[in-house]
PDB file of N, CA and C in Angstrom:
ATOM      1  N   UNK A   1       0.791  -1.188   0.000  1.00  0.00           N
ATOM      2  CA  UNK A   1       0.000   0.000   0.000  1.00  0.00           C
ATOM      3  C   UNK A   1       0.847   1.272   0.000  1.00  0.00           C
ATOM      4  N   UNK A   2       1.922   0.965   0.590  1.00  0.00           N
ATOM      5  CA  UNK A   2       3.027   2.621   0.404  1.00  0.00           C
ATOM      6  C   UNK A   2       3.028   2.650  -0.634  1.00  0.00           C
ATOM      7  N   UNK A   3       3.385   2.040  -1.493  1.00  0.00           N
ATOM      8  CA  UNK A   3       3.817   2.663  -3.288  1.00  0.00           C
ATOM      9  C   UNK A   3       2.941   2.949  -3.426  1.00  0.00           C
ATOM     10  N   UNK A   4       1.610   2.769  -3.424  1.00  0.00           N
ATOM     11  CA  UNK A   4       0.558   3.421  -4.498  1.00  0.00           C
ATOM     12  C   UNK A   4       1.060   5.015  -4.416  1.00  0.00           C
ATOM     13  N   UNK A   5       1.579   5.547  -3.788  1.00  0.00           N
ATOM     14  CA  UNK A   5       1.971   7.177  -3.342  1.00  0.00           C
ATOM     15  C   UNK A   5       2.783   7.354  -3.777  1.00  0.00           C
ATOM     16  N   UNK A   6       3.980   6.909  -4.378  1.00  0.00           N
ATOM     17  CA  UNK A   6       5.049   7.167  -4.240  1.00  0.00           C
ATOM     18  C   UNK A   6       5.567   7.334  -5.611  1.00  0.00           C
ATOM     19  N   UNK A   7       4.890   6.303  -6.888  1.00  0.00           N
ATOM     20  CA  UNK A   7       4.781   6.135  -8.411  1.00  0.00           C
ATOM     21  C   UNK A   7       4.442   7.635  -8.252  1.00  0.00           C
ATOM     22  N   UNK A   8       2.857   8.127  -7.822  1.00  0.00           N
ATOM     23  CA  UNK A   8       2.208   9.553  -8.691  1.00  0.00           C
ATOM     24  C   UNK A   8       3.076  10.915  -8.251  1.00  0.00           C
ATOM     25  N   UNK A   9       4.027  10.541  -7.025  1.00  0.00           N
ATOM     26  CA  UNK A   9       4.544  11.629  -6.505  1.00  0.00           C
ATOM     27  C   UNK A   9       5.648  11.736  -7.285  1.00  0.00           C
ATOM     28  N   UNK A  10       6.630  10.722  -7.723  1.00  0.00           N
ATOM     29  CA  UNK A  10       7.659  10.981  -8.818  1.00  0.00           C
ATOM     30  C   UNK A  10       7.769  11.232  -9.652  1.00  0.00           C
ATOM     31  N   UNK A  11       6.336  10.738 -10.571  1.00  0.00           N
ATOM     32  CA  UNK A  11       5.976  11.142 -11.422  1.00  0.00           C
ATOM     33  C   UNK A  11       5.754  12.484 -11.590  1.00  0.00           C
ATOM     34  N   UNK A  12       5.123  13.311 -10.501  1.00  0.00           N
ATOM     35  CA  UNK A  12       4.925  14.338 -10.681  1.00  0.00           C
ATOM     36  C   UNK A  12       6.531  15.282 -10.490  1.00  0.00           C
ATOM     37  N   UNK A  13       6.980  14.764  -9.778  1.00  0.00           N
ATOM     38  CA  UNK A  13       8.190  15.407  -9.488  1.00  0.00           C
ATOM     39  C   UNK A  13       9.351  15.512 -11.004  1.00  0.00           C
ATOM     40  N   UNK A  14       8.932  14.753 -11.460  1.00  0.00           N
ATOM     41  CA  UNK A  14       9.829  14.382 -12.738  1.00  0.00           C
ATOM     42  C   UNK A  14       9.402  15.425 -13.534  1.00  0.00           C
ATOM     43  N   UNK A  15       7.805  15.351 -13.995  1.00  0.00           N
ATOM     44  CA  UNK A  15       7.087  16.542 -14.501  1.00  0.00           C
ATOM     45  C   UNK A  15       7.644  17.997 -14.552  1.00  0.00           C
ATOM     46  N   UNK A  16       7.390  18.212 -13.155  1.00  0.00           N
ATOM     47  CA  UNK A  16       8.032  19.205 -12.711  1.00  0.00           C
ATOM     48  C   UNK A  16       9.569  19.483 -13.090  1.00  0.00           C
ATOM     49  N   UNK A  17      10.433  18.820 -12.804  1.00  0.00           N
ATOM     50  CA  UNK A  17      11.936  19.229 -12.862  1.00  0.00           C
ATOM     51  C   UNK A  17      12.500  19.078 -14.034  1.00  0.00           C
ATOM     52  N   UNK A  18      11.444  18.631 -14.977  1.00  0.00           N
ATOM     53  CA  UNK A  18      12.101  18.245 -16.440  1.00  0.00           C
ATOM     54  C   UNK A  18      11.899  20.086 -17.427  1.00  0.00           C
ATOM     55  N   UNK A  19      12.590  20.677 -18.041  1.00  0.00           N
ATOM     56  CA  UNK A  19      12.564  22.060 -18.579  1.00  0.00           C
ATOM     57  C   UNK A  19      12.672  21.670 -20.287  1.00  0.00           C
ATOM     58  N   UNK A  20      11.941  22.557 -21.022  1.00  0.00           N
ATOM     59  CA  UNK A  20      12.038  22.135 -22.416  1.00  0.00           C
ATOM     60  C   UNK A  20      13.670  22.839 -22.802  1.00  0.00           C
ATOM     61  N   UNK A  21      14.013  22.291 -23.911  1.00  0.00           N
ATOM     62  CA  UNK A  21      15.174  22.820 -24.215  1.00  0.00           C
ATOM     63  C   UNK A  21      15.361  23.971 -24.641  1.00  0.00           C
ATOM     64  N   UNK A  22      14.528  24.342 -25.083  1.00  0.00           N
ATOM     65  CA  UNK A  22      13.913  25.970 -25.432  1.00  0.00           C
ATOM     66  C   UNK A  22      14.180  27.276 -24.257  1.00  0.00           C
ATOM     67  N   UNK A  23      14.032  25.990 -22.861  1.00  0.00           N
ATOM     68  CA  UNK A  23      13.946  26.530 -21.539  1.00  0.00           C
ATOM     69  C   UNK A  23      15.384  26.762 -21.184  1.00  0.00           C
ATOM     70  N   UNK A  24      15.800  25.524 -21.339  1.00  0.00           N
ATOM     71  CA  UNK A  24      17.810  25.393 -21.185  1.00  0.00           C
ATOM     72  C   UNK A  24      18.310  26.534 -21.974  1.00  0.00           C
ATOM     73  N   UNK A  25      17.995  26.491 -23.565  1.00  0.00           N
ATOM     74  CA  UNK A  25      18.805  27.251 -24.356  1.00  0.00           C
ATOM     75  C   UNK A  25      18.415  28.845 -24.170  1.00  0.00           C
ATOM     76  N   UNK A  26      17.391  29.255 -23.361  1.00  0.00           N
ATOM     77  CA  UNK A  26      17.398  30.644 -23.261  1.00  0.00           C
ATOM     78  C   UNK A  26      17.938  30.922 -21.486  1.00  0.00           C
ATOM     79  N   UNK A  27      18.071  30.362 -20.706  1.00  0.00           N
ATOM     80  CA  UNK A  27      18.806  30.263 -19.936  1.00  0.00           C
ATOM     81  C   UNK A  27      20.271  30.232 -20.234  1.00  0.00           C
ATOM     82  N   UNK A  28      20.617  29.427 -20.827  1.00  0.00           N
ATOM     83  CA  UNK A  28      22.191  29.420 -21.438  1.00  0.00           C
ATOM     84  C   UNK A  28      22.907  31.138 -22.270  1.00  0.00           C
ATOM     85  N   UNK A  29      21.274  31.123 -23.067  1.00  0.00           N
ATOM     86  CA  UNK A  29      21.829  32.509 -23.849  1.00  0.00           C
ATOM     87  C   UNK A  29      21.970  33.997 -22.878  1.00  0.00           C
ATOM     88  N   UNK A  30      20.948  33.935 -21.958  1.00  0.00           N
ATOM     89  CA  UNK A  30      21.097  34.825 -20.750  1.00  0.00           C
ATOM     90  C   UNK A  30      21.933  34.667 -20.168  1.00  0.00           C
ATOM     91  N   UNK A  31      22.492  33.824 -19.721  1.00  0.00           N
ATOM     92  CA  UNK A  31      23.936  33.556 -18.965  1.00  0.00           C
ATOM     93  C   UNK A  31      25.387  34.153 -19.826  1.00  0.00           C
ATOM     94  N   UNK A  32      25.363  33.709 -21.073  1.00  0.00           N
ATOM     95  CA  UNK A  32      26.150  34.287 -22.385  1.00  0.00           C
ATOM     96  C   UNK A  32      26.097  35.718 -21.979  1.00  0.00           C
ATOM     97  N   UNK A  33      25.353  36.184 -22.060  1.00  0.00           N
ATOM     98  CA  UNK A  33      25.014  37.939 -22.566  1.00  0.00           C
ATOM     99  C   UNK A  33      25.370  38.398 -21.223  1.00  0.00           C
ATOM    100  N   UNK A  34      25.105  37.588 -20.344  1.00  0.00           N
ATOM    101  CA  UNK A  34      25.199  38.537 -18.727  1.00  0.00           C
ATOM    102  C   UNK A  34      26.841  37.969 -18.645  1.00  0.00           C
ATOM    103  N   UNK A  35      27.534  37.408 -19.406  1.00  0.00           N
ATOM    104  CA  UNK A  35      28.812  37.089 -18.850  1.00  0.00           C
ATOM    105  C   UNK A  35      29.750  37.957 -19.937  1.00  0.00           C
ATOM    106  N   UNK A  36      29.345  38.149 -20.984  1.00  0.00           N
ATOM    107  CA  UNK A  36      29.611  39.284 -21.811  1.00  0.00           C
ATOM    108  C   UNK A  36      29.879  40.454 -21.409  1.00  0.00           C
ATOM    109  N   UNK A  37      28.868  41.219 -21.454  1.00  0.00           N
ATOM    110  CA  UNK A  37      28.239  42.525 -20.674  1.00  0.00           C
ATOM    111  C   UNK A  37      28.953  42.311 -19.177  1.00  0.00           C
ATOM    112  N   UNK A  38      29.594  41.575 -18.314  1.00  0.00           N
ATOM    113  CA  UNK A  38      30.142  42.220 -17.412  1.00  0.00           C
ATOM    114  C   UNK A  38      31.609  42.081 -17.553  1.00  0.00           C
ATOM    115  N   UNK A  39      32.163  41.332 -18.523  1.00  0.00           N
ATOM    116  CA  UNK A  39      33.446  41.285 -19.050  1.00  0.00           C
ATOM    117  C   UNK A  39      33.959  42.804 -19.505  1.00  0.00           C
ATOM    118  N   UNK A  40      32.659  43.217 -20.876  1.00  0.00           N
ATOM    119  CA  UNK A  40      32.746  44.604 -21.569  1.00  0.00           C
ATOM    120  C   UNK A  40      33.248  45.530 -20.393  1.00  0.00           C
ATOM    121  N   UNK A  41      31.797  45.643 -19.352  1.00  0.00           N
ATOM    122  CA  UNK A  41      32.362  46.777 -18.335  1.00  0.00           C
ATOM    123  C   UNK A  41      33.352  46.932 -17.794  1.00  0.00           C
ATOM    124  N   UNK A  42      34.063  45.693 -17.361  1.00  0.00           N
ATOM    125  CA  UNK A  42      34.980  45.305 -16.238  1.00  0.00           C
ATOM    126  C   UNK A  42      36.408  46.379 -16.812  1.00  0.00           C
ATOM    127  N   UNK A  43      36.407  45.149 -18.351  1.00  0.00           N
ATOM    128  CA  UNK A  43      37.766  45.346 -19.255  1.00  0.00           C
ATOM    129  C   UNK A  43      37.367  46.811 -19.662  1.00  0.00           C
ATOM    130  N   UNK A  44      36.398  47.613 -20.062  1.00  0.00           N
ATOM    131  CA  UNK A  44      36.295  48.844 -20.074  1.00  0.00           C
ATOM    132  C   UNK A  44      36.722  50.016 -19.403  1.00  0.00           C
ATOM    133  N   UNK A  45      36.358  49.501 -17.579  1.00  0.00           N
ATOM    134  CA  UNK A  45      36.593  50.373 -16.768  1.00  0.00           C
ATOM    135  C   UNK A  45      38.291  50.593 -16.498  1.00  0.00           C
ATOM    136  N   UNK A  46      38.555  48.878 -16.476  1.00  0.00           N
ATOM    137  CA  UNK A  46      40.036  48.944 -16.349  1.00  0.00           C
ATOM    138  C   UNK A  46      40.692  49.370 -17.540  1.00  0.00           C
ATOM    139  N   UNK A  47      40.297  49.766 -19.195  1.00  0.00           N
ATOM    140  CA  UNK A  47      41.111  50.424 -19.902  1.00  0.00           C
ATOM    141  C   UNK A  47      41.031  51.422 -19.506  1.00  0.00           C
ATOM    142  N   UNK A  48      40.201  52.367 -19.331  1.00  0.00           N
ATOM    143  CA  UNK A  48      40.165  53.377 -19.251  1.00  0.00           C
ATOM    144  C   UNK A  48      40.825  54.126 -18.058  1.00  0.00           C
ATOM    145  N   UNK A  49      40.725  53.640 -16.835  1.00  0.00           N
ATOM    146  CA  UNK A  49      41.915  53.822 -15.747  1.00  0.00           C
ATOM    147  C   UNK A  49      43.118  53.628 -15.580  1.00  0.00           C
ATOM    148  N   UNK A  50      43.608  52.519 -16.492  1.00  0.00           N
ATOM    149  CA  UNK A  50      44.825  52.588 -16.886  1.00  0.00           C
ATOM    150  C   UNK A  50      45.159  53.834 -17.970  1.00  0.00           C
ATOM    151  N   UNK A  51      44.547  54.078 -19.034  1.00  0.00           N
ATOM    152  CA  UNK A  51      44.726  55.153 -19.953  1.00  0.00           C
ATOM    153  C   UNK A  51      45.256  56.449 -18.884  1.00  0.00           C
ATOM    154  N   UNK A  52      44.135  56.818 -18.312  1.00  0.00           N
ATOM    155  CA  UNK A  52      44.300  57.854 -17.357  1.00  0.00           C
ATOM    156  C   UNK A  52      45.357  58.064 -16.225  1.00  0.00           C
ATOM    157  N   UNK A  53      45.771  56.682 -15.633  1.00  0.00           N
ATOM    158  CA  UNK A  53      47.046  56.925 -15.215  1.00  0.00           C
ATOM    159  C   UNK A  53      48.449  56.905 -15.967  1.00  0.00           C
ATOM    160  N   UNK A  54      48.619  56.258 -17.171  1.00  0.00           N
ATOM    161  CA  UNK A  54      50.092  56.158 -17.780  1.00  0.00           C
ATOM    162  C   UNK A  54      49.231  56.045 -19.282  1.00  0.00           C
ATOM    163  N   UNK A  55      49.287  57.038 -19.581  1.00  0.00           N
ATOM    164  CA  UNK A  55      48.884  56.612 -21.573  1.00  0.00           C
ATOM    165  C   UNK A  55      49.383  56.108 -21.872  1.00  0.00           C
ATOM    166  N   UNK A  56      50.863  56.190 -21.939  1.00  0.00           N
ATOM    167  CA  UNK A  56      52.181  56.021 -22.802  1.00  0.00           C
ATOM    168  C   UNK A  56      52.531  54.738 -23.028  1.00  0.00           C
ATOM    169  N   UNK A  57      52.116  54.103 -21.758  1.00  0.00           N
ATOM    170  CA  UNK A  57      52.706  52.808 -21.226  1.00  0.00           C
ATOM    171  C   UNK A  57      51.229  51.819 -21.597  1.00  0.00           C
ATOM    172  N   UNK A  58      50.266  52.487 -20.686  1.00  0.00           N
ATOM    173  CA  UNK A  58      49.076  51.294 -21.433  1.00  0.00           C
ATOM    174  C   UNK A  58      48.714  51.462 -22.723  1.00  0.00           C
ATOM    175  N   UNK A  59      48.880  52.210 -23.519  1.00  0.00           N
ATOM    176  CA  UNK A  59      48.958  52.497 -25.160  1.00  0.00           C
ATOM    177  C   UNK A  59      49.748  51.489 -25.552  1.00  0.00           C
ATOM    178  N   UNK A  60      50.790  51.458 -25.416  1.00  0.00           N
ATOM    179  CA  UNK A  60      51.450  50.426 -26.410  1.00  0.00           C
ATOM    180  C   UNK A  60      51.691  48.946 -25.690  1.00  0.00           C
ATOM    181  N   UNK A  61      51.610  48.958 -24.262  1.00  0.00           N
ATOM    182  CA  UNK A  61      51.426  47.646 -23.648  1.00  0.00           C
ATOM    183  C   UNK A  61      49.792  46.779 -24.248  1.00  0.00           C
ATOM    184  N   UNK A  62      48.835  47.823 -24.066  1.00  0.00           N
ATOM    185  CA  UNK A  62      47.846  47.140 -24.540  1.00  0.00           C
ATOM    186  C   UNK A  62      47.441  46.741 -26.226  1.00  0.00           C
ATOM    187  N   UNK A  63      48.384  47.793 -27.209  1.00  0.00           N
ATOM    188  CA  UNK A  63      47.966  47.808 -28.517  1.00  0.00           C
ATOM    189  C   UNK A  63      48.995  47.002 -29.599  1.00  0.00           C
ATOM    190  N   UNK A  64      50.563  46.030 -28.586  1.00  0.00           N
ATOM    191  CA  UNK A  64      51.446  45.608 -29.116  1.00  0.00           C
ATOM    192  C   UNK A  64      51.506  44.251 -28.289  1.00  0.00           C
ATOM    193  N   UNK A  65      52.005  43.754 -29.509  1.00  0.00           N
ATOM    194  CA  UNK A  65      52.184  42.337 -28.775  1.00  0.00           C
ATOM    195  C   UNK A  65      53.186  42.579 -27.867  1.00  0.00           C
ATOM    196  N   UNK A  66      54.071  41.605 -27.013  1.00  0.00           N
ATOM    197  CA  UNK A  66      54.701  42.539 -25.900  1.00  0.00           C
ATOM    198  C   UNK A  66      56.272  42.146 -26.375  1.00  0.00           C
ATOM    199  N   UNK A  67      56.337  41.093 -27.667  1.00  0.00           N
ATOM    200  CA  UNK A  67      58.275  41.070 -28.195  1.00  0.00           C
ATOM    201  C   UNK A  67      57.854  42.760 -28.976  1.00  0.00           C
ATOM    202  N   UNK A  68      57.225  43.720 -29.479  1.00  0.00           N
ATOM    203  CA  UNK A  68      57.205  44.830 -30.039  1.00  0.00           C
ATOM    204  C   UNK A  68      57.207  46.031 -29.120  1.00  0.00           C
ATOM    205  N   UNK A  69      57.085  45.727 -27.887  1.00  0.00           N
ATOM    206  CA  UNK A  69      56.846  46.886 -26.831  1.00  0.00           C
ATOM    207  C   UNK A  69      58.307  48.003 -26.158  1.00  0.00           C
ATOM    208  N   UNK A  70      58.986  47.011 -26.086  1.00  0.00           N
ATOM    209  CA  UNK A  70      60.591  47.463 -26.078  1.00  0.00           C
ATOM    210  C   UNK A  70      61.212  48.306 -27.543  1.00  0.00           C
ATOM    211  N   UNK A  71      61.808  48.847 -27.737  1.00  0.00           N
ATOM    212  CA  UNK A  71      62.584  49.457 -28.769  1.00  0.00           C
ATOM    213  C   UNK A  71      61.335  49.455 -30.527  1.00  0.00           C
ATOM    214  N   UNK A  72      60.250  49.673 -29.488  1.00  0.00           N
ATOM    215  CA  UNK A  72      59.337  49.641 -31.314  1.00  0.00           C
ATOM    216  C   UNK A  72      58.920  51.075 -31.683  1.00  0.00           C
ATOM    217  N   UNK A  73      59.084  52.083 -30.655  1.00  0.00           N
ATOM    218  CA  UNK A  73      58.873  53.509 -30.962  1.00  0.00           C
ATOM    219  C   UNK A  73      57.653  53.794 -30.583  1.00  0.00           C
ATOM    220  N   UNK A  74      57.119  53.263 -30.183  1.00  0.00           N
ATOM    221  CA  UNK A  74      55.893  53.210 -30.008  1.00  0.00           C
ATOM    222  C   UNK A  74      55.622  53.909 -28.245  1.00  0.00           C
ATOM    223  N   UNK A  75      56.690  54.196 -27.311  1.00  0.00           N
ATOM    224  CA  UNK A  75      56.327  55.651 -26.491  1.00  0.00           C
ATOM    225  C   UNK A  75      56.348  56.556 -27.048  1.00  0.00           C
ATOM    226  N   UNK A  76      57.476  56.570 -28.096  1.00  0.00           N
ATOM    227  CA  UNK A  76      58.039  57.953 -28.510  1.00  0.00           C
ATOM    228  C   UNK A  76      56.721  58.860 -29.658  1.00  0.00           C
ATOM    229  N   UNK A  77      55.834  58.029 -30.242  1.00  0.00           N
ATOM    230  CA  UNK A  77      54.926  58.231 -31.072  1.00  0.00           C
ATOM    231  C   UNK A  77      53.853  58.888 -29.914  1.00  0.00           C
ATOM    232  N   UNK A  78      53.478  58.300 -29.144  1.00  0.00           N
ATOM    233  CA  UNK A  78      52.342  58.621 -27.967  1.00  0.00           C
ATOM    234  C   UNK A  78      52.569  59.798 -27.432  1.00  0.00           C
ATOM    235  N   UNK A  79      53.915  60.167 -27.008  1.00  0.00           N
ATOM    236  CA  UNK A  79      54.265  60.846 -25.977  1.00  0.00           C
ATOM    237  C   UNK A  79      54.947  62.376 -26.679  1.00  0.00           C
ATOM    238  N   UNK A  80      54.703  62.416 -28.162  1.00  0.00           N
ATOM    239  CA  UNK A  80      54.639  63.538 -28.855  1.00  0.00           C
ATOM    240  C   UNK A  80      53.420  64.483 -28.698  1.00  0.00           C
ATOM    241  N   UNK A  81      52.239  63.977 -28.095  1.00  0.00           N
ATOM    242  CA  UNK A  81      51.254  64.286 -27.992  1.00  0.00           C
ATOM    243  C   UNK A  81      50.673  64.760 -26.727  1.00  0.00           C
ATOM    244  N   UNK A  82      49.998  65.954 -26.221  1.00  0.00           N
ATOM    245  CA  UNK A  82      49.479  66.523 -25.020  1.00  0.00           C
ATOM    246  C   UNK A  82      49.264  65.342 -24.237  1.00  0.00           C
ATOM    247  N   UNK A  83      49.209  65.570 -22.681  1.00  0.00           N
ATOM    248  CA  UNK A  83      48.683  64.207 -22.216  1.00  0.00           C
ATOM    249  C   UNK A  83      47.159  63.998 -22.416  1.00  0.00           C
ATOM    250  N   UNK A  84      46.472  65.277 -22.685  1.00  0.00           N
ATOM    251  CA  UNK A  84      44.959  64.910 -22.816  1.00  0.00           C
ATOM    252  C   UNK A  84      44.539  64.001 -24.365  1.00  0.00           C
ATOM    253  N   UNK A  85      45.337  64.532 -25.158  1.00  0.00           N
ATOM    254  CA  UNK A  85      45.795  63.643 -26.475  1.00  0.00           C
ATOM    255  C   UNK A  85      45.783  61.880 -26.270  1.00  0.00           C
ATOM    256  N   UNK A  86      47.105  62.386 -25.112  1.00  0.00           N
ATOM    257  CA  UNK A  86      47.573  60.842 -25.114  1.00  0.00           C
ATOM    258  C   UNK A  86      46.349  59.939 -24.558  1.00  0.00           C
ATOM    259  N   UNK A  87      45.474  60.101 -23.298  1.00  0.00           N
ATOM    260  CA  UNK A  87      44.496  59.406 -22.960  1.00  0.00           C
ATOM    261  C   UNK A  87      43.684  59.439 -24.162  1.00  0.00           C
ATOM    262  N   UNK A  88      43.294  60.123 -24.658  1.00  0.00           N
ATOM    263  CA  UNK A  88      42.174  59.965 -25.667  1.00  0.00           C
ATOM    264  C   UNK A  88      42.491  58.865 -26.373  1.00  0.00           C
ATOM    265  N   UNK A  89      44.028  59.150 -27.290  1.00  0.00           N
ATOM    266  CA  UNK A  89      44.274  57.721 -28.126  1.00  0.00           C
ATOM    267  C   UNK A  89      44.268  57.010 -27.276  1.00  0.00           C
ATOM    268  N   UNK A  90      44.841  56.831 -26.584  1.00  0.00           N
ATOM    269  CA  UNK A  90      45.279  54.881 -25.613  1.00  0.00           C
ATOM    270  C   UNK A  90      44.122  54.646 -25.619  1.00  0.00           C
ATOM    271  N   UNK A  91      42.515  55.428 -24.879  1.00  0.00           N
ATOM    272  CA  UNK A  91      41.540  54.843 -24.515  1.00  0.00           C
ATOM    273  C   UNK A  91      40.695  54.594 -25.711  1.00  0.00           C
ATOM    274  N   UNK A  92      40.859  55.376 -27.266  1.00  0.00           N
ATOM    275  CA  UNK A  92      39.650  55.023 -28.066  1.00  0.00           C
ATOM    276  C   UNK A  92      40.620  53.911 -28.971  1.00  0.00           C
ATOM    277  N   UNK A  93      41.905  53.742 -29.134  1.00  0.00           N
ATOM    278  CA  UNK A  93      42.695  52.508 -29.543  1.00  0.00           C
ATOM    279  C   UNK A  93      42.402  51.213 -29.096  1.00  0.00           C
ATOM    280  N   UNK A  94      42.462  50.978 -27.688  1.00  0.00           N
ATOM    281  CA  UNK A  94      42.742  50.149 -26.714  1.00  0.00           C
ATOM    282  C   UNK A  94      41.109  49.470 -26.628  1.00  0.00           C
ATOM    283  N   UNK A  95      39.792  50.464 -26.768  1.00  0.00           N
ATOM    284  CA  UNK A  95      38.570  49.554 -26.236  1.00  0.00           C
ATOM    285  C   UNK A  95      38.199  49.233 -27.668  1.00  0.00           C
ATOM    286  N   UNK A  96      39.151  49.526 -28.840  1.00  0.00           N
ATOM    287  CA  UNK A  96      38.199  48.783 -29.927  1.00  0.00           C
ATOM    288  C   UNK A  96      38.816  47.196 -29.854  1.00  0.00           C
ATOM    289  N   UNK A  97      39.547  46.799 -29.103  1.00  0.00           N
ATOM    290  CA  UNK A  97      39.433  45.455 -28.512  1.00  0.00           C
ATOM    291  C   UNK A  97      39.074  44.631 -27.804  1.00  0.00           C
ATOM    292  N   UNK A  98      38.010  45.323 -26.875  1.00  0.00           N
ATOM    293  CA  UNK A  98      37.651  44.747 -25.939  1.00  0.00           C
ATOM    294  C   UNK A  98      36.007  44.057 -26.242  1.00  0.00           C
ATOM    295  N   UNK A  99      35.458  43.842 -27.430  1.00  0.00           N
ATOM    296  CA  UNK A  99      34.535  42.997 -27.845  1.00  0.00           C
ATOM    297  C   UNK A  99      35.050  41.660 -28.058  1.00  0.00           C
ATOM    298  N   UNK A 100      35.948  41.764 -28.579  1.00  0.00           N
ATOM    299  CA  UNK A 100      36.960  40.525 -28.765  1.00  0.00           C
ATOM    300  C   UNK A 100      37.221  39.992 -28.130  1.00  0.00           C
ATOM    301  N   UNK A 101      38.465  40.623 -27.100  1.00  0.00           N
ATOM    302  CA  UNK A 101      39.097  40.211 -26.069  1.00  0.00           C
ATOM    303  C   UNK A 101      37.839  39.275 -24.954  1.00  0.00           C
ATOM    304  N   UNK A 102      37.048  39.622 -25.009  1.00  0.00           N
ATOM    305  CA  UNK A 102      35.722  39.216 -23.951  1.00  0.00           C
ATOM    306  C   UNK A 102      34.812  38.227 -24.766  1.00  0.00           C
ATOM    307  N   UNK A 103      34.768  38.401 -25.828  1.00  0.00           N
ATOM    308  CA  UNK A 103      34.545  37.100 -26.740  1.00  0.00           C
ATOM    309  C   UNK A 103      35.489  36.057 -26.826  1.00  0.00           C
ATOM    310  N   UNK A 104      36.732  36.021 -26.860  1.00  0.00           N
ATOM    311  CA  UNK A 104      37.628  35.097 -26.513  1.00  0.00           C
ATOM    312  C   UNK A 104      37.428  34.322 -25.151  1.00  0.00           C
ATOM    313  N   UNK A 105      37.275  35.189 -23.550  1.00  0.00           N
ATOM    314  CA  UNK A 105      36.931  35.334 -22.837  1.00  0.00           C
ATOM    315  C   UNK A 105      35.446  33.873 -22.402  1.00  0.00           C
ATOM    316  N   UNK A 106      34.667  34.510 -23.070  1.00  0.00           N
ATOM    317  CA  UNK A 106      33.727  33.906 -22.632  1.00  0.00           C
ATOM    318  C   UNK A 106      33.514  32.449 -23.623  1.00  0.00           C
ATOM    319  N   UNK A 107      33.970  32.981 -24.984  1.00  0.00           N
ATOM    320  CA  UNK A 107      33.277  31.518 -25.870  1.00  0.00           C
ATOM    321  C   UNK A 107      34.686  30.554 -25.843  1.00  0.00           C
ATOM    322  N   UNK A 108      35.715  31.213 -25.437  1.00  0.00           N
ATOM    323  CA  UNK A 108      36.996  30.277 -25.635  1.00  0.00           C
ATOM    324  C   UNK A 108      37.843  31.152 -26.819  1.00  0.00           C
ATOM    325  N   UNK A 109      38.891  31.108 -26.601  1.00  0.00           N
ATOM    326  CA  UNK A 109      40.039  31.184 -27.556  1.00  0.00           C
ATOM    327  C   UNK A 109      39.662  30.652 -29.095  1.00  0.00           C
ATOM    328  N   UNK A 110      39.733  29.127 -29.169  1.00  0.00           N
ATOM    329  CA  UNK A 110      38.995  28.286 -30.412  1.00  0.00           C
ATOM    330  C   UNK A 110      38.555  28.361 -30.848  1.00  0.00           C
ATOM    331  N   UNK A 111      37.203  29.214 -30.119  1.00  0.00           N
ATOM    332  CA  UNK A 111      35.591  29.178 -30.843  1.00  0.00           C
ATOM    333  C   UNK A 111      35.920  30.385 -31.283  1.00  0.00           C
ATOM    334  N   UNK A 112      36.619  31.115 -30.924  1.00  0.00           N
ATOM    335  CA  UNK A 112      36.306  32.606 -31.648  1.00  0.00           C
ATOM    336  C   UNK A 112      37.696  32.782 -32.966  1.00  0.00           C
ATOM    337  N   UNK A 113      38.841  32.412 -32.507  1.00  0.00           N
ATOM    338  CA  UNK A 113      39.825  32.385 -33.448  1.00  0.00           C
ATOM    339  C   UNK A 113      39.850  31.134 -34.784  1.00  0.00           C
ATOM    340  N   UNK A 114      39.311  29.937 -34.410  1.00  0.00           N
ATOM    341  CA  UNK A 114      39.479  28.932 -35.006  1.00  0.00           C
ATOM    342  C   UNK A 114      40.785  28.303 -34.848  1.00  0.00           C
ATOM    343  N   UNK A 115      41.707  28.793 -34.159  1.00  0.00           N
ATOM    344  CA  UNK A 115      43.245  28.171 -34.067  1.00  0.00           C
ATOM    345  C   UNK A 115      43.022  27.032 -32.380  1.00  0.00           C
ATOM    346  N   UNK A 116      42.812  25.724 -32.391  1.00  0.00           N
ATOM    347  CA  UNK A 116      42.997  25.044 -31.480  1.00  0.00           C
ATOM    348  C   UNK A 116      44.181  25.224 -30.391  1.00  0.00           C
ATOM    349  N   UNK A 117      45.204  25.822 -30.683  1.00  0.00           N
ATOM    350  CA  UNK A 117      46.525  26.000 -30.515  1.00  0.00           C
ATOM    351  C   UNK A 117      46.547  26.986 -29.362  1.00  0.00           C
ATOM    352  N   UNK A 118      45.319  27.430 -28.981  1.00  0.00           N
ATOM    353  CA  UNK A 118      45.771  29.197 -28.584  1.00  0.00           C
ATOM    354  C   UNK A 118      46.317  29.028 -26.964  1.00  0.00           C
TER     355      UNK A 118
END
């Protein structure tokens, strides 16, 4: 006599805890976008505070690979320029990477470059 209870209650429980995939995959895509969007801000806020404290240095640290950062001319180009100059470039240079950089970030290296290698 216990089981007769126990089949309709799992049953129902199963009911319940089972989600259409429709359900998963817009859950998944909200999770995507909210892990995006706080990457953007993050890496945003921190270009831009770095810009503002050293142009010179986060300009070409962030816009060179780093064997080009030593002896590539690349202070001497920056630092011809006012410092209000200089933040402006470092910061409007520097965040046209950061869609990327946070797409790498979140979908993987692979998925976004195609190079397995990365």
């Amino acid at each position: 006599m216990k089981f007769k209870f126990i089949y309709p209650l799992v049953a129902i429980l199963f009911i319940i805890g089972c989600e259409s995939a429709e359900e998963i995959e817009a859950r998944e895509e909200a999770a995507t976008r909210a892990a995006m969007s706080s990457c953007e801000d993050t890496m945003t806020s921190n270009i831009t505070r770095s810009c503002s404290s050293d142009p010179a240095f986060a300009y070409c640290s962030l816009n060179n690979d780093s064997s080009q950062i030593l002896g590539s001319g690349c202070t001497s180009k920056i630092k011809n320029l006012s410092y209000t100059e200089q933040v402006k470039m470092c910061t409007s240079e520097s965040l046209r990477q950061v869609n990327y950089a946070c797409a790498i970030e979140v979908y993987g290296c692979a998925a976004v470059t195609g190079d397995i290698n990365c």
